[in-house]
N, C-alpha and C. Protein backbone atom coordinates (compact mmCIF):
# COMPACT_ATOMS: atom_id res chain seq x y z
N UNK A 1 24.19 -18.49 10.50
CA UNK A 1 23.21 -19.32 9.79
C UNK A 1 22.43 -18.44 8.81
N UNK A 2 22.31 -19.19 7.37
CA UNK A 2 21.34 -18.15 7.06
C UNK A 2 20.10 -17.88 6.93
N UNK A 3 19.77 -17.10 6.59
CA UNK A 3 18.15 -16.29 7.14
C UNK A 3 16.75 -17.12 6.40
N UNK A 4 17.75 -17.80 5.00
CA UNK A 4 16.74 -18.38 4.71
C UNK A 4 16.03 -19.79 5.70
N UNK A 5 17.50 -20.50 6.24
CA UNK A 5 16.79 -21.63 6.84
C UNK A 5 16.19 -21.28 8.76
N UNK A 6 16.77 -19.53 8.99
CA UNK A 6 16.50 -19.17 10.27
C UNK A 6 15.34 -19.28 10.60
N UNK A 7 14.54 -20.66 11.89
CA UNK A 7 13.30 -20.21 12.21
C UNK A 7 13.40 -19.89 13.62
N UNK A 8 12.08 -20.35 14.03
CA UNK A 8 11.75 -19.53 15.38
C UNK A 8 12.31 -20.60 16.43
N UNK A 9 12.48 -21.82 16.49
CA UNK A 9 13.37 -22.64 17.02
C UNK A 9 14.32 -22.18 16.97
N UNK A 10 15.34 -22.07 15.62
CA UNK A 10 16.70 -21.10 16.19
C UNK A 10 16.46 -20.15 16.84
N UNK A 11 15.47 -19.20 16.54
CA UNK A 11 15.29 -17.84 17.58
C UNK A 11 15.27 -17.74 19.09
N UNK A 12 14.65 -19.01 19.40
CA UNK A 12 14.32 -19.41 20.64
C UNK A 12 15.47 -20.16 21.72
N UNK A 13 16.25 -20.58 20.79
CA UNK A 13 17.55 -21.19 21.17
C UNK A 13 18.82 -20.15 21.69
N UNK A 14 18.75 -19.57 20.74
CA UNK A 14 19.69 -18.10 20.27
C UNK A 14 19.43 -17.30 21.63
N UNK A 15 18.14 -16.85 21.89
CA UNK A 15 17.84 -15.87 22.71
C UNK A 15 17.81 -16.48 24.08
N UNK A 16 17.39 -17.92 24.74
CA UNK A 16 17.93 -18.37 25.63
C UNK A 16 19.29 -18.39 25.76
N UNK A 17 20.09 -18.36 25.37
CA UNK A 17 21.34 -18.60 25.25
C UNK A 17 21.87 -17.46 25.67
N UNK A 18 21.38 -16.49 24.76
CA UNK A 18 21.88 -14.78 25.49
C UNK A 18 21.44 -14.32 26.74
N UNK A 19 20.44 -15.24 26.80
CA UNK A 19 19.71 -14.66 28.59
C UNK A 19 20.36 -15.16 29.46
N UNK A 20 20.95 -16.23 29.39
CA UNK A 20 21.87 -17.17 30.31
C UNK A 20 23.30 -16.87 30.80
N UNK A 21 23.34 -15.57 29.53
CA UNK A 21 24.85 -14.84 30.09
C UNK A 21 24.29 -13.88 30.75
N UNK A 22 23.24 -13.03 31.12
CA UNK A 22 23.65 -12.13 31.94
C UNK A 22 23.79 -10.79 31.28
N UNK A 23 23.70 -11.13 29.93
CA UNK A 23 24.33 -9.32 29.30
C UNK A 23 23.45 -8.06 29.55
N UNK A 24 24.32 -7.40 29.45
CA UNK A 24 24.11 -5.89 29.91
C UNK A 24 22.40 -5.75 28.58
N UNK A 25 21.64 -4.91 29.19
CA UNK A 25 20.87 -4.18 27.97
C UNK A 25 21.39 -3.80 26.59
N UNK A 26 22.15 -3.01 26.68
CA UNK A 26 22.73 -2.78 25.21
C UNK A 26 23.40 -4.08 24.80
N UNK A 27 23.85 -4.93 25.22
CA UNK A 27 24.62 -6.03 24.63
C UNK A 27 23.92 -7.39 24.09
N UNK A 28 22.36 -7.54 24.86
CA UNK A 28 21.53 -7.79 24.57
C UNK A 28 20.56 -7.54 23.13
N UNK A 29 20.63 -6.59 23.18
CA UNK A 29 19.93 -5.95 22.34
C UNK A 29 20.59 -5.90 20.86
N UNK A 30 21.59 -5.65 21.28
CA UNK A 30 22.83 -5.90 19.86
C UNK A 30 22.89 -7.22 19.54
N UNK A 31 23.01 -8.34 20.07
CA UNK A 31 23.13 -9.55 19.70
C UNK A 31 21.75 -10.07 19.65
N UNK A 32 20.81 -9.50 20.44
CA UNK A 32 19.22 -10.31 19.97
C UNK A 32 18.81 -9.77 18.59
N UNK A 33 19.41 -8.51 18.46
CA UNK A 33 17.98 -7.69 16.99
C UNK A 33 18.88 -8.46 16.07
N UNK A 34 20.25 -9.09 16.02
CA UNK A 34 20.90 -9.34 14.66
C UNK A 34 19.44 -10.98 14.64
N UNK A 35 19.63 -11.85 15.62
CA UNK A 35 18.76 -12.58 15.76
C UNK A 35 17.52 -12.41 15.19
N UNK A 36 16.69 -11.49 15.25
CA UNK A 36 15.32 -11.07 15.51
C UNK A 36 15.29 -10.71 13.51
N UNK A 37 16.41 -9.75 13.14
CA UNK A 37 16.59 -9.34 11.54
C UNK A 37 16.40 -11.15 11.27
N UNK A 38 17.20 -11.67 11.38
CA UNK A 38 17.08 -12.83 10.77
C UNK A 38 15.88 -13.64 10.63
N UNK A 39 15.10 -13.64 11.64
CA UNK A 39 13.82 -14.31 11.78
C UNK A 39 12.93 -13.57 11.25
N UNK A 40 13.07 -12.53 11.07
CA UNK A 40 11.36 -11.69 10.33
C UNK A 40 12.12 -11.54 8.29
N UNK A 41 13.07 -11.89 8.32
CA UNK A 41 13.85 -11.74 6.98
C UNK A 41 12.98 -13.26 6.14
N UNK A 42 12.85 -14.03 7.06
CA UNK A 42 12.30 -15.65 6.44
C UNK A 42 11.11 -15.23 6.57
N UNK A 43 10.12 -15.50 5.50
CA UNK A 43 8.97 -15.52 5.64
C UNK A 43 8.37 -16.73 5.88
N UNK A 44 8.63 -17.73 6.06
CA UNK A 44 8.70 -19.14 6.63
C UNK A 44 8.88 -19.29 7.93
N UNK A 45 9.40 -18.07 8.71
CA UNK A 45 9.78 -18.53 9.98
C UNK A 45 8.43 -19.01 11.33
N UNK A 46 7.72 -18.30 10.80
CA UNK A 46 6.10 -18.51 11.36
C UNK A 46 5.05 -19.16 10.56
N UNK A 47 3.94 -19.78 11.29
CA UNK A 47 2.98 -20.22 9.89
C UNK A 47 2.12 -19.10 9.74
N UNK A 48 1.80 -19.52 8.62
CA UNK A 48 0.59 -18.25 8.18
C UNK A 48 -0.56 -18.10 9.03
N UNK A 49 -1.12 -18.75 9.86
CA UNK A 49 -2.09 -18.43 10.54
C UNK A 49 -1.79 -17.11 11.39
N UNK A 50 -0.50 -17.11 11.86
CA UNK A 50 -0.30 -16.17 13.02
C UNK A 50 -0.01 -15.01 12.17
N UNK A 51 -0.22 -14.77 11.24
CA UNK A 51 0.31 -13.75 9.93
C UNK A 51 -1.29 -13.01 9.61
N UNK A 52 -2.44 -13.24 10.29
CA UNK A 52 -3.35 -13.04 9.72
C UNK A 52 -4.34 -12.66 10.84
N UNK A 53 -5.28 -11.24 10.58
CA UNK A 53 -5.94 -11.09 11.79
C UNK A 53 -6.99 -12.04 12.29
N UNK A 54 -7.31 -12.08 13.37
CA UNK A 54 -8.47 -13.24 14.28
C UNK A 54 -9.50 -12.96 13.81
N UNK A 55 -10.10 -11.68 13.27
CA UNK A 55 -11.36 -12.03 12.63
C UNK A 55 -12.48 -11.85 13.82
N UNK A 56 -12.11 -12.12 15.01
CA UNK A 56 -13.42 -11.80 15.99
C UNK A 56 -13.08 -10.91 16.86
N UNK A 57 -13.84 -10.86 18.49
CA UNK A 57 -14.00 -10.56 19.59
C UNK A 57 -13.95 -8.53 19.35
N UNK A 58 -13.76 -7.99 20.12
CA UNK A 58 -13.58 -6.63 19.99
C UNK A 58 -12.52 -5.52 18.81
N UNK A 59 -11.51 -6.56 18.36
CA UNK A 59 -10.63 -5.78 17.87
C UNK A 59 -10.09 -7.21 16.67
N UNK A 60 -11.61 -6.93 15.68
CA UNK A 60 -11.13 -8.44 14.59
C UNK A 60 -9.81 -7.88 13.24
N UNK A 61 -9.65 -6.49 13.15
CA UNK A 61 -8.66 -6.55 12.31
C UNK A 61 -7.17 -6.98 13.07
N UNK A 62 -7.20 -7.30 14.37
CA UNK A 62 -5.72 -7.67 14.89
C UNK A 62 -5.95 -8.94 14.70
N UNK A 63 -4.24 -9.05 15.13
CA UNK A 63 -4.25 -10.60 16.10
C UNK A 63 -2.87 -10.67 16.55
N UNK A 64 -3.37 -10.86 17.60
CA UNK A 64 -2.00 -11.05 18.64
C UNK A 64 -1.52 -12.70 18.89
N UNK A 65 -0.68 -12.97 18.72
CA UNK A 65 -0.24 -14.96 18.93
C UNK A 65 0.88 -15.33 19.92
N UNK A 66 0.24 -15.79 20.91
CA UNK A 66 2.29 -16.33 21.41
C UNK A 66 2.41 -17.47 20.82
N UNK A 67 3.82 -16.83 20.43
CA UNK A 67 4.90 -18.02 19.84
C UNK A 67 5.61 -19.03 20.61
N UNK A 68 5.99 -18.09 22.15
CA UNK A 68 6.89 -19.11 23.05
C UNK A 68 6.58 -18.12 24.16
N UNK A 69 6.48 -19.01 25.33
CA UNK A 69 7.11 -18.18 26.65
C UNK A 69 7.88 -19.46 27.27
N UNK A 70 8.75 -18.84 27.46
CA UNK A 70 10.06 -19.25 28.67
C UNK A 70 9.64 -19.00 30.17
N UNK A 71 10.52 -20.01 30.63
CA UNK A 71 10.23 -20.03 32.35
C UNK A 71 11.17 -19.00 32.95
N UNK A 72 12.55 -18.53 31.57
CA UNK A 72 12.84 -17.41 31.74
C UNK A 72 12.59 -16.09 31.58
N UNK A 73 11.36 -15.86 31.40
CA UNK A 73 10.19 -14.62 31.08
C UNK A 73 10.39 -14.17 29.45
N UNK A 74 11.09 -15.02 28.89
CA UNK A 74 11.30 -14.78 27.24
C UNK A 74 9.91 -15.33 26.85
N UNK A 75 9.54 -14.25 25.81
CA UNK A 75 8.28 -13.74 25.50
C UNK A 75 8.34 -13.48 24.54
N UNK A 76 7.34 -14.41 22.87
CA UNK A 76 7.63 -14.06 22.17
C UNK A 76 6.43 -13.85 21.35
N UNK A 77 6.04 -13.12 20.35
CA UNK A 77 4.22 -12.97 19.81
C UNK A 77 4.72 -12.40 18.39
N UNK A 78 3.69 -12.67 18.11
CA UNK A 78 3.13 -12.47 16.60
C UNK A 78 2.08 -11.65 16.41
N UNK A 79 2.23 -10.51 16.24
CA UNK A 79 1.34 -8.92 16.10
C UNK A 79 1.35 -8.97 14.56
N UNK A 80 -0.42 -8.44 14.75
CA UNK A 80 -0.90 -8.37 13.25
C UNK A 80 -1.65 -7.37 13.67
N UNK A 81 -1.42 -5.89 12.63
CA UNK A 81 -2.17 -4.93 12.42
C UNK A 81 -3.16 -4.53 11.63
N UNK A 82 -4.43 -4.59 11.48
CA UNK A 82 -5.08 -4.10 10.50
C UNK A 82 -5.07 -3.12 9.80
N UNK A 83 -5.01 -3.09 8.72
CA UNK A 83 -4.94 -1.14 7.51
C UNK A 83 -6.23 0.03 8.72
N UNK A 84 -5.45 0.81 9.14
CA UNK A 84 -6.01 2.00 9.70
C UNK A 84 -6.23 1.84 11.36
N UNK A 85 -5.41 0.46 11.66
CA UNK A 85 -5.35 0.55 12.96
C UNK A 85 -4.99 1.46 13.86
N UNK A 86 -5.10 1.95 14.81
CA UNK A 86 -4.21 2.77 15.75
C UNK A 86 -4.45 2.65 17.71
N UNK A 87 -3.60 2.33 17.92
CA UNK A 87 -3.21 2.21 19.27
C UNK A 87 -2.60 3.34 20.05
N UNK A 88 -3.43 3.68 21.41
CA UNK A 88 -2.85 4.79 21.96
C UNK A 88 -1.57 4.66 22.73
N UNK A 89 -1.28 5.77 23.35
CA UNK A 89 0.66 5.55 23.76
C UNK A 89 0.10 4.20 25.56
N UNK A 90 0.86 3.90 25.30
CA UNK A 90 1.14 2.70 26.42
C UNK A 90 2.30 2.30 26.42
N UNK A 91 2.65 1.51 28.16
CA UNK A 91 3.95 1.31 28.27
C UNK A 91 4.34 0.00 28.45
N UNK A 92 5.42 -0.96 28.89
CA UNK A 92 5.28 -1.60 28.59
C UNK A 92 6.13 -2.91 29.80
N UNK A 93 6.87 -1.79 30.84
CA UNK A 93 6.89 -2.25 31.83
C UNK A 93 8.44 -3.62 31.93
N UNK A 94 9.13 -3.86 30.36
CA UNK A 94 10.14 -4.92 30.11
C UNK A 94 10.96 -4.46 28.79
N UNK A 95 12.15 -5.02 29.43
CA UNK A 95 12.57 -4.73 27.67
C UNK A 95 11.70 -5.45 26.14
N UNK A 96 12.21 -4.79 24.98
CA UNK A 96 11.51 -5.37 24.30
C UNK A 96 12.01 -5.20 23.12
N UNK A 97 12.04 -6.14 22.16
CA UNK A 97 12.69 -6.06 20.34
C UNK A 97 11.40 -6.26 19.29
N UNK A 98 11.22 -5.22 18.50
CA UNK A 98 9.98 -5.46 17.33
C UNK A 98 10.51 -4.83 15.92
N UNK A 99 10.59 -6.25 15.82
CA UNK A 99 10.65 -6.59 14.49
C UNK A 99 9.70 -7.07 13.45
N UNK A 100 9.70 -6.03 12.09
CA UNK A 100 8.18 -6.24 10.82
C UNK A 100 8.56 -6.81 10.12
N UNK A 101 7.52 -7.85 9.39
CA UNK A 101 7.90 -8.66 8.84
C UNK A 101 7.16 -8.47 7.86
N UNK A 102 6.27 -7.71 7.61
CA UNK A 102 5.43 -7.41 6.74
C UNK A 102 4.90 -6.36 6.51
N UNK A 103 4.50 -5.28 5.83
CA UNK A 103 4.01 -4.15 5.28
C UNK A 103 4.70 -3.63 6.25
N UNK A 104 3.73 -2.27 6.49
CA UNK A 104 5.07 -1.04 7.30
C UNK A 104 3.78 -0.70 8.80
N UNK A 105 4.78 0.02 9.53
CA UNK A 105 3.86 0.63 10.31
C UNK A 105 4.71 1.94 10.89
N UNK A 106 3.98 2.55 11.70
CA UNK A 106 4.15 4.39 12.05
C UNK A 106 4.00 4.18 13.42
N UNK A 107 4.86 4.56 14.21
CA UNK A 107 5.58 4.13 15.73
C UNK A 107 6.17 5.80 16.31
N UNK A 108 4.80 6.00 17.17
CA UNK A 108 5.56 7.31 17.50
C UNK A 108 5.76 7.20 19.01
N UNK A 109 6.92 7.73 19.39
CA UNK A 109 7.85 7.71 20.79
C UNK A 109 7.43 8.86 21.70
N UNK A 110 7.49 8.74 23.36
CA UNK A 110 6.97 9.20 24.32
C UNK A 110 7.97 9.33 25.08
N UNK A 111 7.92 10.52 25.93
CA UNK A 111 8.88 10.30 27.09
C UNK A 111 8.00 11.45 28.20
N UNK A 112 7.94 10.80 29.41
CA UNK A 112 6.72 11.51 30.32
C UNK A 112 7.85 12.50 30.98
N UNK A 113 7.06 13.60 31.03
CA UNK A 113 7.77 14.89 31.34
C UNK A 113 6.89 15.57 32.61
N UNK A 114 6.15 14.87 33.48
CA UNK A 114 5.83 15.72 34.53
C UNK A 114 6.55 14.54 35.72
N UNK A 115 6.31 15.37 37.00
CA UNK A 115 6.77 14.49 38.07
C UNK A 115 6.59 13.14 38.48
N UNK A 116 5.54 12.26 37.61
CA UNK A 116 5.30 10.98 38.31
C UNK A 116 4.94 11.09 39.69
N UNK A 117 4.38 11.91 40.48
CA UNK A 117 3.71 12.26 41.74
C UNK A 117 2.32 11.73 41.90
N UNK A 118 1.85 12.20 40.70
CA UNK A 118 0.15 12.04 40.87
C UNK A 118 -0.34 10.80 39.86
N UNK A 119 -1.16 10.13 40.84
CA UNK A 119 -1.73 8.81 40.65
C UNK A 119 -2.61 9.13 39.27
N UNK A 120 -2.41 8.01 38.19
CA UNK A 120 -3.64 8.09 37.16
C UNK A 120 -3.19 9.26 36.49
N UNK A 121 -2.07 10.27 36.65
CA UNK A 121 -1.91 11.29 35.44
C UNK A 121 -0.44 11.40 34.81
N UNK A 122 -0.69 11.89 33.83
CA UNK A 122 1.17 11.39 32.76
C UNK A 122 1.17 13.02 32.29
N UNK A 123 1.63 13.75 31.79
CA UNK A 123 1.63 14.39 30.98
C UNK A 123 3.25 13.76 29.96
N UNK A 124 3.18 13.67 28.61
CA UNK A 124 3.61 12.88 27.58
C UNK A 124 4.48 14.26 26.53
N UNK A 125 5.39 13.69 26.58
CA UNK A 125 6.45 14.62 25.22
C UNK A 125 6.97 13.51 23.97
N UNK A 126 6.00 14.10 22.53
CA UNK A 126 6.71 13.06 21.59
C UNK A 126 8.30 13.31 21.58
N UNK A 127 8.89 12.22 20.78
CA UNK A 127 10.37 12.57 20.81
C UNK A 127 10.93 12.28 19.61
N UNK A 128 9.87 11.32 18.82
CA UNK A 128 10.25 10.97 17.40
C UNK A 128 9.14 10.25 17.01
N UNK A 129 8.96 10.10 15.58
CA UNK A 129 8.41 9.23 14.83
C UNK A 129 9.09 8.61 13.58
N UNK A 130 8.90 7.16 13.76
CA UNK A 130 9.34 6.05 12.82
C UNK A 130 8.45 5.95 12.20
N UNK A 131 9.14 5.49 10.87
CA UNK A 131 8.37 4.85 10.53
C UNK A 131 8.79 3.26 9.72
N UNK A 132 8.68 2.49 10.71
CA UNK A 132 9.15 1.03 10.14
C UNK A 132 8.82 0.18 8.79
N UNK A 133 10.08 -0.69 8.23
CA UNK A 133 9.67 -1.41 7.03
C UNK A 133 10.13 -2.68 7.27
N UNK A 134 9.87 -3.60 6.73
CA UNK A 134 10.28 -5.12 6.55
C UNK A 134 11.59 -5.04 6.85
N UNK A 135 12.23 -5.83 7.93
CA UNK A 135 13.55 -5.99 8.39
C UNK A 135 14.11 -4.94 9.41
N UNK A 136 13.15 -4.29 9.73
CA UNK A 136 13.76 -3.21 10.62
C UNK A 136 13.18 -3.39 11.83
N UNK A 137 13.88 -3.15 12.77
CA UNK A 137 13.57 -3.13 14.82
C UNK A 137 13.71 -2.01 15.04
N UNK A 138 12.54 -2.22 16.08
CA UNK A 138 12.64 -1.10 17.23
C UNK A 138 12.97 -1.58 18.63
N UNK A 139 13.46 -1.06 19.25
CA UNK A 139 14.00 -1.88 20.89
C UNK A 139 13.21 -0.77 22.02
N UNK A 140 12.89 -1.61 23.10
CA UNK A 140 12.20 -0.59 24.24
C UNK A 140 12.98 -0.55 25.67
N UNK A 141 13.04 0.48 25.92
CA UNK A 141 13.71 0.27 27.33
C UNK A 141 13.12 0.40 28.28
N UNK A 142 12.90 -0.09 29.45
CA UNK A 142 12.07 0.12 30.31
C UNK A 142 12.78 1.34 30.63
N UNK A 143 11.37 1.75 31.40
CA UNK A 143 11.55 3.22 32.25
C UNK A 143 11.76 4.44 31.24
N UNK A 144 13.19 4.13 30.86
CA UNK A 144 13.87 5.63 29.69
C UNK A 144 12.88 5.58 27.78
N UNK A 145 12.56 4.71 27.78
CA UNK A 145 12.48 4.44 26.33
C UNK A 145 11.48 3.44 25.80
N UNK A 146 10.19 3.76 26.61
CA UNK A 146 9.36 2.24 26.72
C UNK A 146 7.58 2.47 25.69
N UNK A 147 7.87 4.21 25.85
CA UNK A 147 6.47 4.29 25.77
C UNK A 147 5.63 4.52 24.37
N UNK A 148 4.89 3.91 23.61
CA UNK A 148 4.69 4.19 21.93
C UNK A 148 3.20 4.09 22.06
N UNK A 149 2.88 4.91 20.56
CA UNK A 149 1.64 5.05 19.82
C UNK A 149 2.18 3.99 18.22
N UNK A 150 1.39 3.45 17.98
CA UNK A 150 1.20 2.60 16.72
C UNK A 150 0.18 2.44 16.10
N UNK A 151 0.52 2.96 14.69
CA UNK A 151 -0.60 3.53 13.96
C UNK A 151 -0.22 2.56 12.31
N UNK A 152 -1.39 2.14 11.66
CA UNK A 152 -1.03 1.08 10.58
C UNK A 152 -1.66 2.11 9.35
N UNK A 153 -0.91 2.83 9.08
CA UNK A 153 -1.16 3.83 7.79
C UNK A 153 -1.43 3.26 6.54
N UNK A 154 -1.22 2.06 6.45
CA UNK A 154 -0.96 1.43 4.84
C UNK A 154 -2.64 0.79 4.62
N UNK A 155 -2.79 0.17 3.74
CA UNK A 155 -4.25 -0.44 3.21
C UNK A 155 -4.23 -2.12 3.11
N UNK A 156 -3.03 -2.27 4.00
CA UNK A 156 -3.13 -3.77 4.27
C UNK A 156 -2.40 -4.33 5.63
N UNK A 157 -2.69 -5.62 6.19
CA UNK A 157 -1.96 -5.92 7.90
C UNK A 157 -0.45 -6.20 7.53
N UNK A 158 -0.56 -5.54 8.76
CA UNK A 158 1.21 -5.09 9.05
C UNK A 158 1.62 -6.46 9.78
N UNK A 159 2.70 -7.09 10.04
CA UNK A 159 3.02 -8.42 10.68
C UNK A 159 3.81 -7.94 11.08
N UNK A 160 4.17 -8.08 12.45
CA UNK A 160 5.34 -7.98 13.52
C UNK A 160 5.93 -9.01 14.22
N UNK A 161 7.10 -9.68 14.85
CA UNK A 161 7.00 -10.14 16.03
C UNK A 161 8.12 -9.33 16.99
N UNK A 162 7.41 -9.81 18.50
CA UNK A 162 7.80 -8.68 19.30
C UNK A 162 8.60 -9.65 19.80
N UNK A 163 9.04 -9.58 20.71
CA UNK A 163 10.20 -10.20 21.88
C UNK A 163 10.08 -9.43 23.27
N UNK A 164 9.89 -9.80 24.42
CA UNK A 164 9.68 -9.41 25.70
C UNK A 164 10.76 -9.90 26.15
N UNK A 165 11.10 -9.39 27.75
CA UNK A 165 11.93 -10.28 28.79
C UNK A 165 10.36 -10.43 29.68
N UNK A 166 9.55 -10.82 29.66
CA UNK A 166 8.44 -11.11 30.42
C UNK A 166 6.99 -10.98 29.56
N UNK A 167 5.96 -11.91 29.99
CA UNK A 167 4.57 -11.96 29.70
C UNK A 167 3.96 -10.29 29.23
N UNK A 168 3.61 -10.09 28.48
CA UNK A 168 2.85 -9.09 28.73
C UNK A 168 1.58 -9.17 29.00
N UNK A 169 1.41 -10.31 29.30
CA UNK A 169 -0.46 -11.01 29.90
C UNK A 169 -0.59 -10.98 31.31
N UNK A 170 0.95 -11.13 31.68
CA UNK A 170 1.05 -10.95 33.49
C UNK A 170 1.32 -9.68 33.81
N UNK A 171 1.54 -8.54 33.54
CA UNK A 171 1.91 -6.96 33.81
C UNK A 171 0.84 -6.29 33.88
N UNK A 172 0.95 -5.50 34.92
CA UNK A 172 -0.18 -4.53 35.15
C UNK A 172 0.34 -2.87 34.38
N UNK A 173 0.31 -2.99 33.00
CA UNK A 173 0.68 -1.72 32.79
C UNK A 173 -0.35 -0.39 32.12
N UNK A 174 0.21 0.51 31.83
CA UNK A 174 -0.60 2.06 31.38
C UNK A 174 -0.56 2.24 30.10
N UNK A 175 -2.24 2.65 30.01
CA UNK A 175 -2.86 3.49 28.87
C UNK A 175 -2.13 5.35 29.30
N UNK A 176 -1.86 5.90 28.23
CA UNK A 176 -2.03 7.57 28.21
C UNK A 176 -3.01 8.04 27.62
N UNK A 177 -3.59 8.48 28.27
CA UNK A 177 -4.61 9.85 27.19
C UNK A 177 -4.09 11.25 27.03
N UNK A 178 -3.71 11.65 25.68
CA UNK A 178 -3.18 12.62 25.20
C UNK A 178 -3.55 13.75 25.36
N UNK A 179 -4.88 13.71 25.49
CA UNK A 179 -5.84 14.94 25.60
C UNK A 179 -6.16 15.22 27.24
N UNK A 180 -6.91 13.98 27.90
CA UNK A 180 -6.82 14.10 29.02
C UNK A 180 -5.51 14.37 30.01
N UNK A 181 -4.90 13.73 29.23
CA UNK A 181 -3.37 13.15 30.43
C UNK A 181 -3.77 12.23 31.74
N UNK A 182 -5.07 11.73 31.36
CA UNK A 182 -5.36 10.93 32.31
C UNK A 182 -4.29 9.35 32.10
N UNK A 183 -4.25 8.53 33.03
CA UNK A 183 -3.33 7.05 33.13
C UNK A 183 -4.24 6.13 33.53
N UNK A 184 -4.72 5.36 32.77
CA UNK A 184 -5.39 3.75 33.32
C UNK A 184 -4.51 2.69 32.76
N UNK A 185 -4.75 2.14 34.08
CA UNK A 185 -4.36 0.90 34.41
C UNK A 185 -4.71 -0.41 33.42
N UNK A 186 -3.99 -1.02 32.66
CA UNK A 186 -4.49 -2.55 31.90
C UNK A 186 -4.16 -3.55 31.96
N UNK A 187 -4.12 -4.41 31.68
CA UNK A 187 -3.53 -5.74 30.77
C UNK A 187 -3.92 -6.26 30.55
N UNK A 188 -3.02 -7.05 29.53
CA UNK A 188 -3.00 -7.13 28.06
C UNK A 188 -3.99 -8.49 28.16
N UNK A 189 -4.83 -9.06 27.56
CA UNK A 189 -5.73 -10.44 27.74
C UNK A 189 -5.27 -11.55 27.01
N UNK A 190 -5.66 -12.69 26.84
CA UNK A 190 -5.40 -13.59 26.61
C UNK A 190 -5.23 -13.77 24.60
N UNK A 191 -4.02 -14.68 24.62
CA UNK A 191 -3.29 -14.38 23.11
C UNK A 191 -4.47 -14.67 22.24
N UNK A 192 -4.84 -14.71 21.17
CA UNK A 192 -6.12 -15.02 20.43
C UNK A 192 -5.67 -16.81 20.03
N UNK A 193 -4.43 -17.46 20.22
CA UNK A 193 -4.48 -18.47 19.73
C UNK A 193 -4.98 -19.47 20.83
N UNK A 194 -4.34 -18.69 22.08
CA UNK A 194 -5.04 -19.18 23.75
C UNK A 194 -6.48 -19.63 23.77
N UNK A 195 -7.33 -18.53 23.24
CA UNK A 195 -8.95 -18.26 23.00
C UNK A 195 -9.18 -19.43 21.77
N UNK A 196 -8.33 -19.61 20.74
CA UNK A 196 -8.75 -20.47 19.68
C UNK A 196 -8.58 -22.05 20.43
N UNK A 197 -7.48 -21.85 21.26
CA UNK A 197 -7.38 -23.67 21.31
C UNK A 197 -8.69 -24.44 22.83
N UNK A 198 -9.23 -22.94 22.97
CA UNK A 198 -10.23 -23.49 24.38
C UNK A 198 -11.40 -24.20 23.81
């Protein structure tokens, strides 16, 4: 189909469909991001509201939106970055596909290099830095390949949408501190469109 008439209904169709087989991670991932290119390629595929930060509560240059959740833990949002945002490394506990749909952003990769023994501490090894543009994914793996810093270098909001196999509103997952190497515990709060429709 093409990308111009691809929306998030096909997306949503598409990606149930792949969950229903069963596929391996990599096979997944190969057949969802061709999916996922297609949907952030339409700039139509979302409305503009979810394209634009919330404007309030603690953190008004974001905005975070769910698009869909499934009863099959398919999870889908609309991330908006503000110019000079930055987010510390955190994990993320599910697979995951992020795809920009708008301006760029700077995505740097983690992989924890001490024993996982001790409660509340990480010590963290970068392993790369991206830096993403319109039409391009990044995929997360749990456990091996999960953990990022995201930083919005440019002078205008960055638009993403992500793709989960689960809520990230229901997960109890980790902050890193770089300096400390300390680990707290979070999650993630309620979508800003959740908060708009109360």
């Amino acid at each position: 189909m093409s990308s111009v008439y691809y929306g998030l209904d096909d997306f949503i169709s598409d990606m149930n469909n792949l969950l229903a087989l069963g596929l391996t991670q990599e096979s997944l991932f190969d057949r969802g991001s061709r999916y996922l290119k297609q949907l952030i390629l339409n700039p139509n595929s979302i409305e503009e509201t979810f394209k634009l930060p919330y404007g309030k509560g603690p953190h008004p240059s974001q905005g975070c939106y769910l698009l869909h959740r499934g009863t099959n833990g398919l999870s889908i949002v609309s991330m908006v970055w503000g110019p000079g945002d930055h987010i510390d490394p955190h994990d993320h506990l599910t697979w995951g596909m992020i795809g920009v749909m708008e301006s760029c952003l700077t995505e740097t990769r983690f992989k924890r290099i001490d024993d996982q023994k001790r409660n509340g501490f990480a010590i963290l090894e970068k392993t790369r830095v991206d830096k993403t543009s319109p039409g391009e994914i990044s995929l997360l793996v749990p456990l091996s390949d999960e953990i990022h810093q995201i930083d919005n270098e440019t002078d205008r909001p960055t638009v993403e949408i992500h793709v989960y196999g689960e809520d990230l509103s229901k997960l109890n997952r980790h902050k890193f501190d770089l300096k400390t190497n300390v680990v707290t515990d979070f999650r993630s709060g309620k979508y800003d469109n959740e908060l708009r429709d109360r």
